[in-house]
C-alpha atoms as a PDB file:
ATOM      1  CA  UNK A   1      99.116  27.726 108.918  1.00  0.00           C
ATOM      2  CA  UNK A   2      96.802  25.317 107.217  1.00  0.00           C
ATOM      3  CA  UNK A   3      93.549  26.022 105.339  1.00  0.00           C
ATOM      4  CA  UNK A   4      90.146  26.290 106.387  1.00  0.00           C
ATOM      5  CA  UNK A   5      87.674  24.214 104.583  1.00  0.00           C
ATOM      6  CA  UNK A   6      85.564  27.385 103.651  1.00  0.00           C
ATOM      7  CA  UNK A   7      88.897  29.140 102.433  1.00  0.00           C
ATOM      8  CA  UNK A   8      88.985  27.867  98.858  1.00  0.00           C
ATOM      9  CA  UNK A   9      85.473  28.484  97.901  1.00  0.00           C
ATOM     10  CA  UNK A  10      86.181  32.304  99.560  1.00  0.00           C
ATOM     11  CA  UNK A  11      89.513  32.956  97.074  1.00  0.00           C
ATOM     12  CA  UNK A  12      87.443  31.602  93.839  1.00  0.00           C
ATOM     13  CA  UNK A  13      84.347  33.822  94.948  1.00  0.00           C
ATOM     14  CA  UNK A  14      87.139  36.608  95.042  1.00  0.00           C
ATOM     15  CA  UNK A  15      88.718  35.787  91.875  1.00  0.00           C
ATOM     16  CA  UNK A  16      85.049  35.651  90.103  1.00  0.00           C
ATOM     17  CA  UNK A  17      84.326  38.964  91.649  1.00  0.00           C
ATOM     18  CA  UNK A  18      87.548  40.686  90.689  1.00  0.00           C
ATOM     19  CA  UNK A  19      86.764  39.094  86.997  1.00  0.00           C
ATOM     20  CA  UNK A  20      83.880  40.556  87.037  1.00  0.00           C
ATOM     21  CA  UNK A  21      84.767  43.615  87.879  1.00  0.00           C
ATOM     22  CA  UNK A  22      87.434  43.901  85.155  1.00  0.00           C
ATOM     23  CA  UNK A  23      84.782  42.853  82.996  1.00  0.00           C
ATOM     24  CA  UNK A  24      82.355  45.863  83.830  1.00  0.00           C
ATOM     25  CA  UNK A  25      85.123  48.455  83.396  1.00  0.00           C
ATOM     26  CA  UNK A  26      86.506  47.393  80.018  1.00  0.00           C
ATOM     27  CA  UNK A  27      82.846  48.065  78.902  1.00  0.00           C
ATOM     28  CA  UNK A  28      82.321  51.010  80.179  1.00  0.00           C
ATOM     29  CA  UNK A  29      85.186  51.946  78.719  1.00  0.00           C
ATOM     30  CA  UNK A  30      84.173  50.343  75.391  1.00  0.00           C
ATOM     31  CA  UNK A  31      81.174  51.948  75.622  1.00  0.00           C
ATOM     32  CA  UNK A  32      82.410  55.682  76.633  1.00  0.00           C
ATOM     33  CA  UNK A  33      85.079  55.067  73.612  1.00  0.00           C
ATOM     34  CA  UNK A  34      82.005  54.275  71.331  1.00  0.00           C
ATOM     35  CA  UNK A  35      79.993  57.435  72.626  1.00  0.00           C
ATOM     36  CA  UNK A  36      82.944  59.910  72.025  1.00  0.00           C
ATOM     37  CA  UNK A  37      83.537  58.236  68.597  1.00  0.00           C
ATOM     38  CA  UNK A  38      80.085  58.883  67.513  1.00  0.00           C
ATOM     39  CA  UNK A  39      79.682  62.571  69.031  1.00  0.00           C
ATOM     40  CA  UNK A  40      83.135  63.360  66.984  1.00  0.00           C
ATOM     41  CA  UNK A  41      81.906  62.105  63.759  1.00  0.00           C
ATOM     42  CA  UNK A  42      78.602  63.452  64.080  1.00  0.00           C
ATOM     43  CA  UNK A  43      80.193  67.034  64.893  1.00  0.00           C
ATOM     44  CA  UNK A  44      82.556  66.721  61.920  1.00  0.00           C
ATOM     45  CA  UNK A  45      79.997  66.137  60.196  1.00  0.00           C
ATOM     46  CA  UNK A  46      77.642  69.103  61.195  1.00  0.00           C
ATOM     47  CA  UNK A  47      80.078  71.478  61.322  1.00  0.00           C
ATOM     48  CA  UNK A  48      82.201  70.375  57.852  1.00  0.00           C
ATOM     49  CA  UNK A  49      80.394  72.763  55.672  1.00  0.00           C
ATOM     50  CA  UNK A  50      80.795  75.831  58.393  1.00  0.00           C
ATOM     51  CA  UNK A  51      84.322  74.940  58.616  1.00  0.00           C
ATOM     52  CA  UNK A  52      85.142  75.034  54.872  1.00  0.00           C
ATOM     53  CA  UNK A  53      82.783  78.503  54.543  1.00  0.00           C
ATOM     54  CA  UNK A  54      84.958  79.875  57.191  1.00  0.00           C
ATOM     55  CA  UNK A  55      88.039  78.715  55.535  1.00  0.00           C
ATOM     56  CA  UNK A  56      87.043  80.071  52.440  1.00  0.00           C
ATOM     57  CA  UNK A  57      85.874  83.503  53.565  1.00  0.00           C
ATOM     58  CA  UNK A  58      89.423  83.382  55.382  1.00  0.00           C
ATOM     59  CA  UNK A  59      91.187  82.632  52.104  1.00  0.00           C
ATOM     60  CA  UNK A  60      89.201  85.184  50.060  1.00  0.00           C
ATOM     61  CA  UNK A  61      89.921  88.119  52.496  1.00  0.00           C
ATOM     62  CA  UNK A  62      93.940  86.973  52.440  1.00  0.00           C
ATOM     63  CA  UNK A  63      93.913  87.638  48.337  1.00  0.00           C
ATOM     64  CA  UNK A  64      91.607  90.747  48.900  1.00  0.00           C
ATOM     65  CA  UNK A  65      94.163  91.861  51.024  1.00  0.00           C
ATOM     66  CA  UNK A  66      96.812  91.572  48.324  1.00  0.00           C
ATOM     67  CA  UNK A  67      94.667  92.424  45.212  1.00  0.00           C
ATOM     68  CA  UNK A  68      91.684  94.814  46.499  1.00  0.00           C
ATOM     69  CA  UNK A  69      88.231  94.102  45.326  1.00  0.00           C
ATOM     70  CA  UNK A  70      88.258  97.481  43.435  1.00  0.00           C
ATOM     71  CA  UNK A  71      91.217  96.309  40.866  1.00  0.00           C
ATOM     72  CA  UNK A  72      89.258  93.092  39.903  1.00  0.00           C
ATOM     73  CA  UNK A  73      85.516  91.758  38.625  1.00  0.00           C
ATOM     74  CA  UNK A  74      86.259  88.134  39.220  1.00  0.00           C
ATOM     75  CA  UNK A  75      85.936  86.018  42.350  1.00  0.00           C
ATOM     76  CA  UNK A  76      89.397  85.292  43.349  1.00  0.00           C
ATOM     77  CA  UNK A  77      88.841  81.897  44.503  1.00  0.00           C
ATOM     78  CA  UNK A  78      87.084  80.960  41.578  1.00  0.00           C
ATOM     79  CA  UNK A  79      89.476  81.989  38.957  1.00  0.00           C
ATOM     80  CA  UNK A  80      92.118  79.619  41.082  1.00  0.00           C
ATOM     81  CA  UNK A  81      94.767  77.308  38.170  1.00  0.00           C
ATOM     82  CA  UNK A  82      97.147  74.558  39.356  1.00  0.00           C
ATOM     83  CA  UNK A  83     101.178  75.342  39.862  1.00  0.00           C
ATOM     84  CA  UNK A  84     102.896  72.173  39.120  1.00  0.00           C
ATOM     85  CA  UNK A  85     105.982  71.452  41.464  1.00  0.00           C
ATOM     86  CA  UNK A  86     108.746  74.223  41.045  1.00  0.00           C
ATOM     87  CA  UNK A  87     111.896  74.502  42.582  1.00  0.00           C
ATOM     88  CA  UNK A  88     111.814  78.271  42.540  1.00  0.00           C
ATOM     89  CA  UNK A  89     108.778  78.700  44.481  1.00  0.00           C
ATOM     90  CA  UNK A  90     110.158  76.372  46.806  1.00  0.00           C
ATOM     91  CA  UNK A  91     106.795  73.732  46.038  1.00  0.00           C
ATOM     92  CA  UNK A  92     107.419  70.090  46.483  1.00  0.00           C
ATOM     93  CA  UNK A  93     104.009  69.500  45.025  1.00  0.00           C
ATOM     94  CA  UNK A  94     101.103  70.652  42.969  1.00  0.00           C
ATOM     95  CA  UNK A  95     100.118  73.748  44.545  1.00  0.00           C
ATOM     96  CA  UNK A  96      97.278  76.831  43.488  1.00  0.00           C
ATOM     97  CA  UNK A  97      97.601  80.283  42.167  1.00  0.00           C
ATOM     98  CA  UNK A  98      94.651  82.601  41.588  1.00  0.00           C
ATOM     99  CA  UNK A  99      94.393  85.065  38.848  1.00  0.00           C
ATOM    100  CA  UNK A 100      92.455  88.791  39.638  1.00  0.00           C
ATOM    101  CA  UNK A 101      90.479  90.104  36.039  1.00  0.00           C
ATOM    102  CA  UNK A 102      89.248  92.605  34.926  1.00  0.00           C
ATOM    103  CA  UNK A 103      86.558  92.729  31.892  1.00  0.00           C
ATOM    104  CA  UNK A 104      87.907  89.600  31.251  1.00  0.00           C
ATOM    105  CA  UNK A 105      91.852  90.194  31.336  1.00  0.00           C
ATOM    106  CA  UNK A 106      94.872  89.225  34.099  1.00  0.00           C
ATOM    107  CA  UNK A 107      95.314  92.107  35.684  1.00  0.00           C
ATOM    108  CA  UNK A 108      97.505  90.283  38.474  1.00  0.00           C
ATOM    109  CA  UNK A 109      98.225  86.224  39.866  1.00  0.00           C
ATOM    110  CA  UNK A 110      98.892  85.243  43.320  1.00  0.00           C
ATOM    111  CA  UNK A 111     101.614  82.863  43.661  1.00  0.00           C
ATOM    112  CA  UNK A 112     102.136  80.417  46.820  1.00  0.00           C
ATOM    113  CA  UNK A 113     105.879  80.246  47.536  1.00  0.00           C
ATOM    114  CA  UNK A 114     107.703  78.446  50.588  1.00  0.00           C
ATOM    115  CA  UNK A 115     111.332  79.498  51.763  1.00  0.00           C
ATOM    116  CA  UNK A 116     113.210  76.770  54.189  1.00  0.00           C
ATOM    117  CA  UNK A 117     115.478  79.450  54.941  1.00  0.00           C
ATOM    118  CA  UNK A 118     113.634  80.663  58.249  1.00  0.00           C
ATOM    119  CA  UNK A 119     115.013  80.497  61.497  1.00  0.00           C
ATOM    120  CA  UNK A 120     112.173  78.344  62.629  1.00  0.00           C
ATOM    121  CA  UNK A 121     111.244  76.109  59.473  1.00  0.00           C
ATOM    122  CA  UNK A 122     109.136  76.960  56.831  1.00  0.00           C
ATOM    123  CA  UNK A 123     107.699  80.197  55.634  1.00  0.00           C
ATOM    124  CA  UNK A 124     104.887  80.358  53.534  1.00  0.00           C
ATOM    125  CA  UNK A 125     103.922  83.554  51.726  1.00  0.00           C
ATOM    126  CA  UNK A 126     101.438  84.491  49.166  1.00  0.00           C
ATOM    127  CA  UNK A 127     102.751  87.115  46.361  1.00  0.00           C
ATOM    128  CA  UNK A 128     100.453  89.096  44.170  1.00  0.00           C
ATOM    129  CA  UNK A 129     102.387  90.394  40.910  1.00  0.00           C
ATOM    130  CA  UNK A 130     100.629  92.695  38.070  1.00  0.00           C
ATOM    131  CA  UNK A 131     100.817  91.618  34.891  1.00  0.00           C
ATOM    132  CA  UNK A 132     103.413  94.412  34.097  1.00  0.00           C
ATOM    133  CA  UNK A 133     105.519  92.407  37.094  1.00  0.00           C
ATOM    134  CA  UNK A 134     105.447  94.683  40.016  1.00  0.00           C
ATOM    135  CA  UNK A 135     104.092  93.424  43.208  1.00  0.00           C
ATOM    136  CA  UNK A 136     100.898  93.940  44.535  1.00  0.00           C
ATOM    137  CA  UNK A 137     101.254  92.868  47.780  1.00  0.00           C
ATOM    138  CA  UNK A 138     102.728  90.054  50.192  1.00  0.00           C
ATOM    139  CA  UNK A 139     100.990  88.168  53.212  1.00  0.00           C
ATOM    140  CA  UNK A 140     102.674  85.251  55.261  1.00  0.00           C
ATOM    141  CA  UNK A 141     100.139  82.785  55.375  1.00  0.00           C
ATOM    142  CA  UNK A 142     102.521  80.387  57.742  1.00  0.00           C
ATOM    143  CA  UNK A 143     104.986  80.458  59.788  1.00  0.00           C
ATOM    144  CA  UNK A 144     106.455  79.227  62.732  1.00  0.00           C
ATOM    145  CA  UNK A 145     109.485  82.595  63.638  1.00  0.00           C
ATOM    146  CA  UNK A 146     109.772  83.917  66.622  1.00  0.00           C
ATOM    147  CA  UNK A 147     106.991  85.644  68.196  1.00  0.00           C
ATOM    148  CA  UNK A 148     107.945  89.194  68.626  1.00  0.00           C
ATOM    149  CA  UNK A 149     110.937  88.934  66.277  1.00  0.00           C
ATOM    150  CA  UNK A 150     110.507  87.175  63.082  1.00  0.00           C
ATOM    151  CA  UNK A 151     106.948  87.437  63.136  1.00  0.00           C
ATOM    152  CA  UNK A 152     106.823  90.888  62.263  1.00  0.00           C
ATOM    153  CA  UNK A 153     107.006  89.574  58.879  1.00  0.00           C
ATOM    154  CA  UNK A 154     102.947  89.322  59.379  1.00  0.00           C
ATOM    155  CA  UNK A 155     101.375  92.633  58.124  1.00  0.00           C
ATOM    156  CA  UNK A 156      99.182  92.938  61.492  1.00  0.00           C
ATOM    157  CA  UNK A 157     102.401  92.427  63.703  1.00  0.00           C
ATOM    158  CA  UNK A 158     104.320  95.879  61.496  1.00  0.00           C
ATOM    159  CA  UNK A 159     104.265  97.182  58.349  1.00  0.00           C
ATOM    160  CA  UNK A 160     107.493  95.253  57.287  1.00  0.00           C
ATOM    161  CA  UNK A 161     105.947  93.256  54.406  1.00  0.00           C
ATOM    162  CA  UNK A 162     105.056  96.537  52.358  1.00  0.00           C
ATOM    163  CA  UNK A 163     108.278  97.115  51.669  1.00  0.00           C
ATOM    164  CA  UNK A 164     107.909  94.939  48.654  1.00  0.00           C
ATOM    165  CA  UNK A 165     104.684  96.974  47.252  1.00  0.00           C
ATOM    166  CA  UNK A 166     105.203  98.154  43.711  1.00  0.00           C
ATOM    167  CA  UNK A 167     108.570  96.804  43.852  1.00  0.00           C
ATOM    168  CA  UNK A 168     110.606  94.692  40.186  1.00  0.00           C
ATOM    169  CA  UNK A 169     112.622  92.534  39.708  1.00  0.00           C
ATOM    170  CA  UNK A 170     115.109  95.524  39.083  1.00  0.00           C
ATOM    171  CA  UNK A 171     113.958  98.593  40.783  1.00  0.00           C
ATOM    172  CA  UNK A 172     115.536  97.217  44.018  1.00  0.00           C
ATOM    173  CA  UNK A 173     118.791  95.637  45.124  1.00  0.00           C
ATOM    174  CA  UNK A 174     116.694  92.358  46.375  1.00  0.00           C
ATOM    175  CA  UNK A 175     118.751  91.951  50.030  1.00  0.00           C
ATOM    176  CA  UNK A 176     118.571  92.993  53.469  1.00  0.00           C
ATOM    177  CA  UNK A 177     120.268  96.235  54.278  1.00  0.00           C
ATOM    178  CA  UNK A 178     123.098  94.295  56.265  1.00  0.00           C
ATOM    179  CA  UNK A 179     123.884  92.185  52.827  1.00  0.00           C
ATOM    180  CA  UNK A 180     123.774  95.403  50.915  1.00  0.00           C
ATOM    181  CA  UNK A 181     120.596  95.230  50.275  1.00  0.00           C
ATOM    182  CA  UNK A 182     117.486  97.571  50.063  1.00  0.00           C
ATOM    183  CA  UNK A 183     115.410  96.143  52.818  1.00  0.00           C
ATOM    184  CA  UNK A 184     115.238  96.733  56.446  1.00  0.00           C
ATOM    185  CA  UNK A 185     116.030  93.705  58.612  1.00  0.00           C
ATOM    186  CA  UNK A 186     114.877  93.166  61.955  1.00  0.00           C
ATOM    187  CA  UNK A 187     117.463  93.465  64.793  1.00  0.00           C
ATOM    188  CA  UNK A 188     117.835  90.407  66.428  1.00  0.00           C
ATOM    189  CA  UNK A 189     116.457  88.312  63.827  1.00  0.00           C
ATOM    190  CA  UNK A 190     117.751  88.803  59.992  1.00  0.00           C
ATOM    191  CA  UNK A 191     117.756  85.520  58.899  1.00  0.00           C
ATOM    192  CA  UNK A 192     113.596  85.655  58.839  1.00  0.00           C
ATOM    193  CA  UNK A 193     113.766  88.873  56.751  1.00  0.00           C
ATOM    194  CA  UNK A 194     116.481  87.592  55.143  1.00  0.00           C
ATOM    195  CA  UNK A 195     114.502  84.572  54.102  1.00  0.00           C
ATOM    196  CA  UNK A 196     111.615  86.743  53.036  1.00  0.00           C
ATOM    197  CA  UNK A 197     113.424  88.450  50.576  1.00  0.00           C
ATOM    198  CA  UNK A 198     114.739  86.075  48.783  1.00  0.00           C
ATOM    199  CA  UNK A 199     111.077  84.253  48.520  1.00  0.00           C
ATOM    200  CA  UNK A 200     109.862  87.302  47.462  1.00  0.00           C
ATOM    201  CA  UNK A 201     112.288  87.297  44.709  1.00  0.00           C
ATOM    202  CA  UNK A 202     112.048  83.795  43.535  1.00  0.00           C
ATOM    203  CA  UNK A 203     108.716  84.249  42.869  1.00  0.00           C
ATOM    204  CA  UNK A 204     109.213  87.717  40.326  1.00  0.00           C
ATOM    205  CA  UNK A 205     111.572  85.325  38.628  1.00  0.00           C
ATOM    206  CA  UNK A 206     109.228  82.503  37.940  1.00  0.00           C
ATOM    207  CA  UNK A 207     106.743  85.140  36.950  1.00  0.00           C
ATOM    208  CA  UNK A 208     109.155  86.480  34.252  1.00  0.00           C
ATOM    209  CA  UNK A 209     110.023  82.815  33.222  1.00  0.00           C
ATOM    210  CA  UNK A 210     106.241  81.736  32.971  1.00  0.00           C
ATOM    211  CA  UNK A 211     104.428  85.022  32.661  1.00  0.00           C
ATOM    212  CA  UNK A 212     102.164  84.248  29.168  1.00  0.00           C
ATOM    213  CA  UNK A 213     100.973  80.949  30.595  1.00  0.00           C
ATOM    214  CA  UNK A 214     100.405  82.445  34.120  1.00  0.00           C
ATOM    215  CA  UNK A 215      97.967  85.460  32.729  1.00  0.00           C
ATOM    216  CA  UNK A 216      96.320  82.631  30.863  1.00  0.00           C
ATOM    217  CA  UNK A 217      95.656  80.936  33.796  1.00  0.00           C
ATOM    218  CA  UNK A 218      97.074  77.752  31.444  1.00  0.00           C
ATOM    219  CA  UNK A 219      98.016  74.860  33.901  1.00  0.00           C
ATOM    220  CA  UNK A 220      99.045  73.050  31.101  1.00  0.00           C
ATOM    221  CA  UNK A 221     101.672  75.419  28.931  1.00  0.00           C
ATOM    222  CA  UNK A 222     103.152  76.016  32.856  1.00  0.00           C
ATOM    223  CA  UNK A 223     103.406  72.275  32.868  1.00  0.00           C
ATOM    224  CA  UNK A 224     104.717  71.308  29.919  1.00  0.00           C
ATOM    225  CA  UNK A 225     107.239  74.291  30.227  1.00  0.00           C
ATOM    226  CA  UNK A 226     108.437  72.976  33.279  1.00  0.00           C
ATOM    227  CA  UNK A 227     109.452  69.592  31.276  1.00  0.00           C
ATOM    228  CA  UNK A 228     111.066  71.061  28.825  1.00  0.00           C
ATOM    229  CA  UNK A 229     113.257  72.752  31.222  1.00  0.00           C
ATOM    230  CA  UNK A 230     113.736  69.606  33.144  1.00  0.00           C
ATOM    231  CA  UNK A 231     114.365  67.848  29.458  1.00  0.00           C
ATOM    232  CA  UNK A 232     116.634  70.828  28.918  1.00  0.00           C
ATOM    233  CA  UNK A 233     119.059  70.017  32.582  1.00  0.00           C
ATOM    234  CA  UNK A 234     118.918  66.164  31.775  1.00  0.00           C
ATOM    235  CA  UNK A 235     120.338  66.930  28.289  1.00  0.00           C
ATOM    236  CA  UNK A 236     122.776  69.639  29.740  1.00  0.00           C
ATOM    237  CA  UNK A 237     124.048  67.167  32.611  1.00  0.00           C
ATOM    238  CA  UNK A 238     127.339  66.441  33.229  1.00  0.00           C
ATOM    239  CA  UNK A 239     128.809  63.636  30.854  1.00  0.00           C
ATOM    240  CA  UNK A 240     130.704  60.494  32.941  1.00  0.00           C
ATOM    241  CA  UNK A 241     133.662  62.346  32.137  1.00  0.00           C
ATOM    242  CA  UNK A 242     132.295  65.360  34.018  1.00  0.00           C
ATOM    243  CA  UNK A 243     131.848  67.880  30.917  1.00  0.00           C
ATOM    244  CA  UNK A 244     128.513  70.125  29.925  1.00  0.00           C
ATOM    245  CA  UNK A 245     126.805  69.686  26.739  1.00  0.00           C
ATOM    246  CA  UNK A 246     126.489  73.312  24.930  1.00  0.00           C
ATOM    247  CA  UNK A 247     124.088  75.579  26.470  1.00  0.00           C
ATOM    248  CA  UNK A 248     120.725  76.266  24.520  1.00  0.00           C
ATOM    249  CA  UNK A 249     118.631  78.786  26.864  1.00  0.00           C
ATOM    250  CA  UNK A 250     115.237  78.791  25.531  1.00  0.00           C
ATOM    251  CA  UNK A 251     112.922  81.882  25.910  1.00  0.00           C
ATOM    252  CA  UNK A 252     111.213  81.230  29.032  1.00  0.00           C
ATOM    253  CA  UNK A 253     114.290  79.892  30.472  1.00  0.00           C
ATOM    254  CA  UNK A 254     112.411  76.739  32.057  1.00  0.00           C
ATOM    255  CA  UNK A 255     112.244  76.753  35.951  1.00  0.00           C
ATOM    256  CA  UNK A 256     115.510  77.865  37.374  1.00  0.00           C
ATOM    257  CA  UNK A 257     116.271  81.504  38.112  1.00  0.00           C
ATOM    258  CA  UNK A 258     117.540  83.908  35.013  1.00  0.00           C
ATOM    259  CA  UNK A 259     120.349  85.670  36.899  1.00  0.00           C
END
């Protein structure tokens, strides 16, 4: 079948067209991509300080919840101090802890800690301790358990988490029931309340270890404390030939659990 004379003009006035074409839609694409850039930014940026007022009112009514507003004078959030990284409250990094005063004295601290021991990941909880080292109060602030199993670790989901109110370090065997233990685990899904428990009781300990510097609110004694202990392990490490240098516990005991 041979060509027409007209026929090559015809496929370059199709090829320009379907150029073209190609043309006009990558632009309005540019062009919808720039729009919906913009109207993101701009929101962010309209609605940044809303967002961090809501997130702080939601913060402040989590530590009210712990420490209520009639055992304190201060603003929780204001009387916030940094944690450095600790092993026993599970923090891979520089974390914050909030003191609750009264006429000027630590009545109580809330302490982040994170267990990796839930049967979903994470578990984040906050733990308000007096200063004579009872607890206040727990909250899970994150999580990722089970709905309808593990999360009735959440105080709106059951009334699990008050089991630790008013509870030491030794007033309680610190276990679930089915480890011997003094606190109820969930049927069906121990290993959350399991997990709990033991986060729970890291965080007393670190509270005994550190408790001066922690009712100061002194990020830098709870610092240098947690060099010395790490000083203290390096010097304590096994030898090449696999023996231990002599023990020499000091007060606070540095950052690893006094059993």
């Amino acid at each position: 079948m041979s060509l027409t004379p007209d026929q090559p003009e015809q496929q370059t006035q199709a090829a320009r067209g379907l150029k073209h074409n190609i043309a006009r839609a990558a632009s309005g694409l540019a062009v919808f991509a720039i729009v919906t850039a913009g109207v993101v930014a701009v929101t962010q940026m309209t609605t940044a300080d809303t967002i961090a007022d809501n997130e702080r009112a939601a913060q402040s009514a989590a530590l009210a919840e712990i420490i209520p507003p009639s055992l304190h004078d201060n603003d929780l959030l204001d009387d916030a101090f940094v944690l450095p990284p600790s092993q026993v409250l599970g923090l891979e990094s520089a974390d914050t802890g909030w003191r609750a005063t009264r006429d000027g004295k630590t009545v109580a601290v809330l302490l982040p800690v994170v267990t990796g021991k839930g049967y979903s990941g994470d578990i984040r909880l906050l733990v308000g301790i007096r200063a004579d080292g009872s607890v206040a109060g727990v909250r899970a602030v994150k999580h990722a358990e089970t709905p309808g199993l593990g999360d009735k670790i959440e105080a709106r989901k059951s009334g699990w988490i008050h089991e630790f109110d008013d509870q030491t370090l030794s007033s309680v065997e610190w276990k679930v029931q089915k480890d011997g233990g003094d606190f109820d685990q969930f049927t069906g899904a121990t290993i959350t309340p399991r997990a709990v428990v033991g986060a729970v009781r890291q965080a007393l300990i670190y509270f005994m270890a550190h408790r001066t510097a922690l009712l100061a609110g002194d990020s830098e004694t709870l610092t240098a404390t947690r060099r010395a202990a790490k000083a203290q392990d390096t010097a304590h490490a096994p030898s090449a030939d696999g023996t231990l240098a002599p023990s020499a516990t000091s007060e606070h005991g540095g950052d690893e659990p006094h059993e």
